[in-house]
C-alpha atoms as a PDB file:
ATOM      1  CA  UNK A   1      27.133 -47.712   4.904  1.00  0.00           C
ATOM      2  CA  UNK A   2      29.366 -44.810   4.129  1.00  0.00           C
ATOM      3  CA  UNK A   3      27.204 -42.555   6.056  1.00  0.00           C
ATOM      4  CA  UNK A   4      27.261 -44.385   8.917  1.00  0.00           C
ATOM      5  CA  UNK A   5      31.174 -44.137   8.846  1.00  0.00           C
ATOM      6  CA  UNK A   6      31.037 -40.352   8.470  1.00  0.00           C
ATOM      7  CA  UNK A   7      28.967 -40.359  11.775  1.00  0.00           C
ATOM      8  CA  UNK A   8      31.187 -42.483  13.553  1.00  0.00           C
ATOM      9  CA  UNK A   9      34.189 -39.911  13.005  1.00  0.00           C
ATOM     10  CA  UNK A  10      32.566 -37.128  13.496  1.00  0.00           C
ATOM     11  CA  UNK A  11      31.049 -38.656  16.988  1.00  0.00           C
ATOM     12  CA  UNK A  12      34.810 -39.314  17.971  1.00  0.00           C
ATOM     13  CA  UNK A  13      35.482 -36.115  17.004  1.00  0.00           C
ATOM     14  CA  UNK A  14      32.905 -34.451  19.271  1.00  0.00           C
ATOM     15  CA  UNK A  15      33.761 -36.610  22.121  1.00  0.00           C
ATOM     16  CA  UNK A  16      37.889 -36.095  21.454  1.00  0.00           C
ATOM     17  CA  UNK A  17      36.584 -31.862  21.565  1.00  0.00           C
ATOM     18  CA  UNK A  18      35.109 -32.470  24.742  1.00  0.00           C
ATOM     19  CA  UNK A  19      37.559 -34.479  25.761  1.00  0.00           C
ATOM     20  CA  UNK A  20      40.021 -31.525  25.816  1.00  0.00           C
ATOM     21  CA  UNK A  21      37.605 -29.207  26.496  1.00  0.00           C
ATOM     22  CA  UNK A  22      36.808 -31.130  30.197  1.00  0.00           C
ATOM     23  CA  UNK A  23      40.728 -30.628  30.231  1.00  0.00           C
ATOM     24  CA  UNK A  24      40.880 -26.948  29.968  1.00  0.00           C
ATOM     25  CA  UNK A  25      38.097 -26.655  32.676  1.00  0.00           C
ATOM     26  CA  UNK A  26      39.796 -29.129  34.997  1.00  0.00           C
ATOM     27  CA  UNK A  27      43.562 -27.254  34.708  1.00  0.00           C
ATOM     28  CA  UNK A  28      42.406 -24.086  36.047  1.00  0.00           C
ATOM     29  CA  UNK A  29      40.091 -26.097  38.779  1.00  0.00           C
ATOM     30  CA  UNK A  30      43.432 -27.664  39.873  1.00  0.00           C
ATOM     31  CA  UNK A  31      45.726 -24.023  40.075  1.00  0.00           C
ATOM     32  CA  UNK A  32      43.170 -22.558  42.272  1.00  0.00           C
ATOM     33  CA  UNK A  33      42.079 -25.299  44.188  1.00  0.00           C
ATOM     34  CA  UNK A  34      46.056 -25.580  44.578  1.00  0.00           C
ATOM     35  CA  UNK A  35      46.496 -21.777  45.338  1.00  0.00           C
ATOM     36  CA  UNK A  36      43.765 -21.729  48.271  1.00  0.00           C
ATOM     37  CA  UNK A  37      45.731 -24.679  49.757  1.00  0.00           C
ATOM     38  CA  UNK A  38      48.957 -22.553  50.043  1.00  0.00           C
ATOM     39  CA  UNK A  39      47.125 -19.601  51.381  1.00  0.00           C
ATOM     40  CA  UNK A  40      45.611 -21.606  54.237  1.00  0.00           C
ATOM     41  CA  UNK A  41      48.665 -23.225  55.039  1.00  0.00           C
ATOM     42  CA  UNK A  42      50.669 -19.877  54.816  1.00  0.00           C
ATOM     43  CA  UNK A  43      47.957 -18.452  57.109  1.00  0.00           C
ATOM     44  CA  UNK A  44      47.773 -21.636  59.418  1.00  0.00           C
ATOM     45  CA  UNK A  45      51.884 -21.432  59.591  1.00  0.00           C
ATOM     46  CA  UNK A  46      51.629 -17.870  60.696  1.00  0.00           C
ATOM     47  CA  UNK A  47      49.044 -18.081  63.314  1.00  0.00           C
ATOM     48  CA  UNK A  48      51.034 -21.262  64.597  1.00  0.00           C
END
């Protein structure tokens, strides 16, 4: 029984880790896709 415990927290712990991890991949995913956004509508803006 108590083992089965210790593997339940340390399986929420893994998935919590990855969790954040997926966050730390997805912030930088979201500045650049947001950064080539303003460059083509900069560039569409000038060539209008």
């Amino acid at each position: 029984m108590p083992t089965s415990g210790a593997n339940r927290s340390s399986h929420d712990r893994l998935q919590r880790e990855n969790r954040m991890q997926s966050g730390w991949w997805l912030l930088p995913g979201v500045l650049l896709g947001g950064g080539c956004w303003a460059v083509l509508l900069s560039q569409a803006l000038t060539l209008i």
